[in-house]
C-alpha atoms as a PDB file:
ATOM      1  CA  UNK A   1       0.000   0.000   0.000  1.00  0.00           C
ATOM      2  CA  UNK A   2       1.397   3.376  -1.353  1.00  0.00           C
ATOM      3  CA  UNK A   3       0.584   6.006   0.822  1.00  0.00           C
ATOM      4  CA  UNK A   4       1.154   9.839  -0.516  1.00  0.00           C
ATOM      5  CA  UNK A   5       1.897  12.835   2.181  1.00  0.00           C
ATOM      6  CA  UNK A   6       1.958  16.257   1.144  1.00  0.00           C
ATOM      7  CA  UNK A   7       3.896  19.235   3.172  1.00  0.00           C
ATOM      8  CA  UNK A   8       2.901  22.949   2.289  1.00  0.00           C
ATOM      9  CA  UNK A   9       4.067  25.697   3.724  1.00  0.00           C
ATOM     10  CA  UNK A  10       1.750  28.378   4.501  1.00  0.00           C
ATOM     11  CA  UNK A  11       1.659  32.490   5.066  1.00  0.00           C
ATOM     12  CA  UNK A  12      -1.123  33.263   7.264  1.00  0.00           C
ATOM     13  CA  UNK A  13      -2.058  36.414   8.081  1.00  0.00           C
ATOM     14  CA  UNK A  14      -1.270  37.821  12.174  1.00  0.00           C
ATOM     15  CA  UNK A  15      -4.776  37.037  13.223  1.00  0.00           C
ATOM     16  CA  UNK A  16      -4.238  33.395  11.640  1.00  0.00           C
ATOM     17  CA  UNK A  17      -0.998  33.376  13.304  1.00  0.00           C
ATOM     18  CA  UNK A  18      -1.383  33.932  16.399  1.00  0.00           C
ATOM     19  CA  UNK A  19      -4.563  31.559  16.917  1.00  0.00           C
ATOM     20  CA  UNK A  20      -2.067  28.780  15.645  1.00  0.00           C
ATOM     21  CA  UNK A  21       0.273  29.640  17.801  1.00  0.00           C
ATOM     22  CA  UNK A  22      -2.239  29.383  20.386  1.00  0.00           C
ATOM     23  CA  UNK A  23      -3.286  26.064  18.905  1.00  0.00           C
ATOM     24  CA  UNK A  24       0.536  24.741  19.415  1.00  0.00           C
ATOM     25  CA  UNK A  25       0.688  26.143  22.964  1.00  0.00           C
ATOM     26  CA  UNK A  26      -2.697  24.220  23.885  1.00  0.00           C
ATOM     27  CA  UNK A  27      -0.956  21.091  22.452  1.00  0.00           C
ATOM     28  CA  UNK A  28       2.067  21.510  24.195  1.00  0.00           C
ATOM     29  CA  UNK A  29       0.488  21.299  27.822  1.00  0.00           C
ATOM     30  CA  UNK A  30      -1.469  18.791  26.581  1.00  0.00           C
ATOM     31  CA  UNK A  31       1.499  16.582  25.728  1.00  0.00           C
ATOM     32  CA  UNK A  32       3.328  17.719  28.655  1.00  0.00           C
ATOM     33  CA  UNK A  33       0.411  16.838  31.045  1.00  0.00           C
ATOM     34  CA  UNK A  34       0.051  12.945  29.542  1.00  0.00           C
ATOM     35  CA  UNK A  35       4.209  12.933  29.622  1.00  0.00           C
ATOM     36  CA  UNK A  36       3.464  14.105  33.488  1.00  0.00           C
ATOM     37  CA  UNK A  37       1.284  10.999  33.689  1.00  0.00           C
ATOM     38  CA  UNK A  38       3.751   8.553  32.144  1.00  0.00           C
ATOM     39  CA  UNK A  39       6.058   9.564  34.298  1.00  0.00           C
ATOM     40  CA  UNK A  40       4.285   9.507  37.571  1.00  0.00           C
ATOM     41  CA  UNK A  41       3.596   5.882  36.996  1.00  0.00           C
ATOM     42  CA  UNK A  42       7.389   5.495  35.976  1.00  0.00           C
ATOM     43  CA  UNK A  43       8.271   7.530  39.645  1.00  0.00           C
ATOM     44  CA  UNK A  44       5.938   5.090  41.539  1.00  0.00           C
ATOM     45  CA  UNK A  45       7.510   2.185  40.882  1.00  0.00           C
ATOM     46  CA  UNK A  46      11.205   2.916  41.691  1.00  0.00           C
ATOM     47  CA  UNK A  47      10.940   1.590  45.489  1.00  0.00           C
ATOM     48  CA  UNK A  48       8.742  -0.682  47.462  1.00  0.00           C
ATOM     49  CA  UNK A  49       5.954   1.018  49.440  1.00  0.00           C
ATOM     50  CA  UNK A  50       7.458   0.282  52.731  1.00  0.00           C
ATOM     51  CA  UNK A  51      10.351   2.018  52.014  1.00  0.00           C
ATOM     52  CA  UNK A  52       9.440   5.066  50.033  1.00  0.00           C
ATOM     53  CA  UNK A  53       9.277   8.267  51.989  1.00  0.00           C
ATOM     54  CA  UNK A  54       6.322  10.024  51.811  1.00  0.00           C
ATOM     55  CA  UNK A  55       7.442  14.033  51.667  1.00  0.00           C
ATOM     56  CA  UNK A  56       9.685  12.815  48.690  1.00  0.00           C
ATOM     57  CA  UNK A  57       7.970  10.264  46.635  1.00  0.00           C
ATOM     58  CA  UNK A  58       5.068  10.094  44.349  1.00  0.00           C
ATOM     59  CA  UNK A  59       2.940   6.887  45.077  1.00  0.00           C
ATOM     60  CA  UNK A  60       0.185   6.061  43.261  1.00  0.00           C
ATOM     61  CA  UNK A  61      -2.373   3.163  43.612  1.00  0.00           C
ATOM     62  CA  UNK A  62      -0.685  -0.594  43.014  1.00  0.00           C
ATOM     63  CA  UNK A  63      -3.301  -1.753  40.788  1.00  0.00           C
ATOM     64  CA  UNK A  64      -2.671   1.640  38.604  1.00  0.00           C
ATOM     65  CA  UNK A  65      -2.374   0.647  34.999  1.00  0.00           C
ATOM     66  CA  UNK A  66       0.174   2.400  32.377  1.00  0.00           C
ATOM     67  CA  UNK A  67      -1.259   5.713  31.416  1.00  0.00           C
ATOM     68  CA  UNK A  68      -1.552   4.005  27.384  1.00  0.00           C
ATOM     69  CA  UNK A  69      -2.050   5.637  24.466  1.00  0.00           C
ATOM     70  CA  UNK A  70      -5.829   4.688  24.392  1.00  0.00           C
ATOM     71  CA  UNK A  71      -6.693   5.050  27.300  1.00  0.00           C
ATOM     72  CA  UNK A  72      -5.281   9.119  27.145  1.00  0.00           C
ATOM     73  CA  UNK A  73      -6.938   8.912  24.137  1.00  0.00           C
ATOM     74  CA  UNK A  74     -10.631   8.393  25.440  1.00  0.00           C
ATOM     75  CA  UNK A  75      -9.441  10.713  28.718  1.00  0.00           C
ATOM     76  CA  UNK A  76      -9.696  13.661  25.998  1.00  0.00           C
ATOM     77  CA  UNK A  77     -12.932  14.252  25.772  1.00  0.00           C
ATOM     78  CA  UNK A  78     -13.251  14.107  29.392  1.00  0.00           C
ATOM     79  CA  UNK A  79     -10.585  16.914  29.327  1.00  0.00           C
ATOM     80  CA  UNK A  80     -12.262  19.091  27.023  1.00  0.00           C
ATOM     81  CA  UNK A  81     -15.113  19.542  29.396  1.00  0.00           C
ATOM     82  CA  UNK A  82     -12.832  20.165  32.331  1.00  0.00           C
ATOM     83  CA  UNK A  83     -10.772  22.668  30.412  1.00  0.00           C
ATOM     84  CA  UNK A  84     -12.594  24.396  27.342  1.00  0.00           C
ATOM     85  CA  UNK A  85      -9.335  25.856  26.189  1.00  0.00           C
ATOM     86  CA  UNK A  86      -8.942  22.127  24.727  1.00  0.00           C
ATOM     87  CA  UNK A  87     -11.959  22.659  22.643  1.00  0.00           C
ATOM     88  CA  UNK A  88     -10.800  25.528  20.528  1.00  0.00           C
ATOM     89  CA  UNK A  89      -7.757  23.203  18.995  1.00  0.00           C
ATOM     90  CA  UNK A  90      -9.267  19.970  16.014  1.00  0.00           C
ATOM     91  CA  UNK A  91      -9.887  17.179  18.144  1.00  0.00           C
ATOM     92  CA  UNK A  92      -7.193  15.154  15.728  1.00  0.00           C
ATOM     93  CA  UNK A  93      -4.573  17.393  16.078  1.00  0.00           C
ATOM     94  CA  UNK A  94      -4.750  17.136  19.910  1.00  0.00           C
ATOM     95  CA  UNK A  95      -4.912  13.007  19.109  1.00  0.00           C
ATOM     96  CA  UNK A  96      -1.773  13.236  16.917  1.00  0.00           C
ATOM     97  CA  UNK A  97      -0.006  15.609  19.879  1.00  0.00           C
ATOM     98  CA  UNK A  98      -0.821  12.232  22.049  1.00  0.00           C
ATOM     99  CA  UNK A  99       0.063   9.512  19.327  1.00  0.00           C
ATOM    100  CA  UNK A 100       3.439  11.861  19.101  1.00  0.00           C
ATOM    101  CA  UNK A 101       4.406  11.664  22.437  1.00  0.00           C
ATOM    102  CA  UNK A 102       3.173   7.816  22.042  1.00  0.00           C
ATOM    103  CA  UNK A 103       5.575   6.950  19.525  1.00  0.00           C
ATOM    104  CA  UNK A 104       8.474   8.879  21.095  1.00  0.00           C
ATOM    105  CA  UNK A 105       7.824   6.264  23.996  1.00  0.00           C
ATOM    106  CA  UNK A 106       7.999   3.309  22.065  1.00  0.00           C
ATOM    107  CA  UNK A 107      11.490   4.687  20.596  1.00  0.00           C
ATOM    108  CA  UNK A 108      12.358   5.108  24.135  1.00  0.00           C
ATOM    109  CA  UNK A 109      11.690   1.301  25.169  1.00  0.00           C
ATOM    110  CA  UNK A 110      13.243   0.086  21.834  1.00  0.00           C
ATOM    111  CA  UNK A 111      16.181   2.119  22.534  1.00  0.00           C
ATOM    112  CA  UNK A 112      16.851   2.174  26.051  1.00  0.00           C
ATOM    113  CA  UNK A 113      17.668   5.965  26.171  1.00  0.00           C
ATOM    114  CA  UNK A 114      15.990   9.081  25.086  1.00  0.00           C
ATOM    115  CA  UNK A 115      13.613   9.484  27.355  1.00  0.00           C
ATOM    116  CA  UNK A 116      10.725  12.020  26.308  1.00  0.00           C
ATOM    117  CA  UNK A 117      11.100  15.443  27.786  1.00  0.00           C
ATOM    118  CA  UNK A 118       8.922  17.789  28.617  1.00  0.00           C
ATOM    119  CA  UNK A 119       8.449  20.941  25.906  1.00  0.00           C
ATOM    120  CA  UNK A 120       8.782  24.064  27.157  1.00  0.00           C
ATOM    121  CA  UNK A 121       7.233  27.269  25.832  1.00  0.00           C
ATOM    122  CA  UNK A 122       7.979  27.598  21.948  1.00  0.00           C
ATOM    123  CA  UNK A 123       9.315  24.225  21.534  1.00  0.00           C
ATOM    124  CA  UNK A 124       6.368  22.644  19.919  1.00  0.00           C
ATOM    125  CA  UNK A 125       6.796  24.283  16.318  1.00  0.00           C
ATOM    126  CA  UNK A 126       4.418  21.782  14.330  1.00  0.00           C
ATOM    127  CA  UNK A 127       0.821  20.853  14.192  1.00  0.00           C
ATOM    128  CA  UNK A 128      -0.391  17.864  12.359  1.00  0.00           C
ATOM    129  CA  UNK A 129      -3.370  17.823  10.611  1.00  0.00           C
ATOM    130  CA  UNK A 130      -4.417  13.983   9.214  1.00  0.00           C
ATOM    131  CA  UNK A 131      -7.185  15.008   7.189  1.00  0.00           C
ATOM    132  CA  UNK A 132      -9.701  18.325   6.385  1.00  0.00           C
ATOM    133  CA  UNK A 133     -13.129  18.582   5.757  1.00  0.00           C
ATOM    134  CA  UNK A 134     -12.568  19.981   2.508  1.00  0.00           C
ATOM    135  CA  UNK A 135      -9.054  20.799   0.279  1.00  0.00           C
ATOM    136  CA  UNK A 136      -7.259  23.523   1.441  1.00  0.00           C
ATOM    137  CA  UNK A 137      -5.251  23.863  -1.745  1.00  0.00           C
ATOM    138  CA  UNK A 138      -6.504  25.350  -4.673  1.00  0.00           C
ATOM    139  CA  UNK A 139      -4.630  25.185  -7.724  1.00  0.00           C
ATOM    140  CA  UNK A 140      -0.941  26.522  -6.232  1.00  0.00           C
ATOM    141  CA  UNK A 141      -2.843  27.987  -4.010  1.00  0.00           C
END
């Protein structure tokens, strides 16, 4: 199967501008907060509960599962109610900010090193969009 991906680069105009940027800043603590949640469960598993100190470690439940890909998936639209900030962004582009961070994971566990860190404010200069309603290209346009 041959799949085909186009890359454009665009010129918006400022008000276009900045609501993307606003768009990529949305995404950003959205992929920080499920990289928070990754490593939380990473953090609670370094000692045995007996021994942990309780000032300095982060102990979550022992029948916690691994905050997966699906499951912070299906915890978006949960989010979006909780913070309508979320809603302004296209639901897939906040799935492919998830899948991203998802994927960078994987890399990690294949690798060994490398793992994902946290984005801090400009870092997150791309936005993914997997399909639109209609074409956004016209001619060369």
């Amino acid at each position: 199967m041959l799949t085909l991906t186009h890359r454009y680069r665009i010129y918006p105009d400022a008000a276009q501008e900045q609501q993307i940027i606003e768009w990529m800043e949305t995404c950003r603590s959205a992929f920080n907060y499920a990289l928070r949640e990754i490593k939380d469960w990473c953090n609670s598993l370094l000692c045995l509960v007996d021994r942990c100190s309780i000032e300095k470690e982060y102990i979550l439940p022992a029948e916690s599962k691994f905050p997966g890909e699906i499951q912070q998936l299906n915890n978006l639209p949960k989010a979006k109610k909780e913070f309508p900030e979320l809603g302004k962004v296209p639901s897939q582009v906040l799935q492919q900010t998830i899948k991203q961070l998802h994927r960078s994971w994987e890399y990690f566990q294949n690798r060994g090193f490398g793992f994902p860190r946290f984005k801090k404010y400009g870092q997150f200069k791309s936005l993914l969009f997997p399909q639109f309603k209609e074409n956004p290209v016209t001619n060369l346009h």
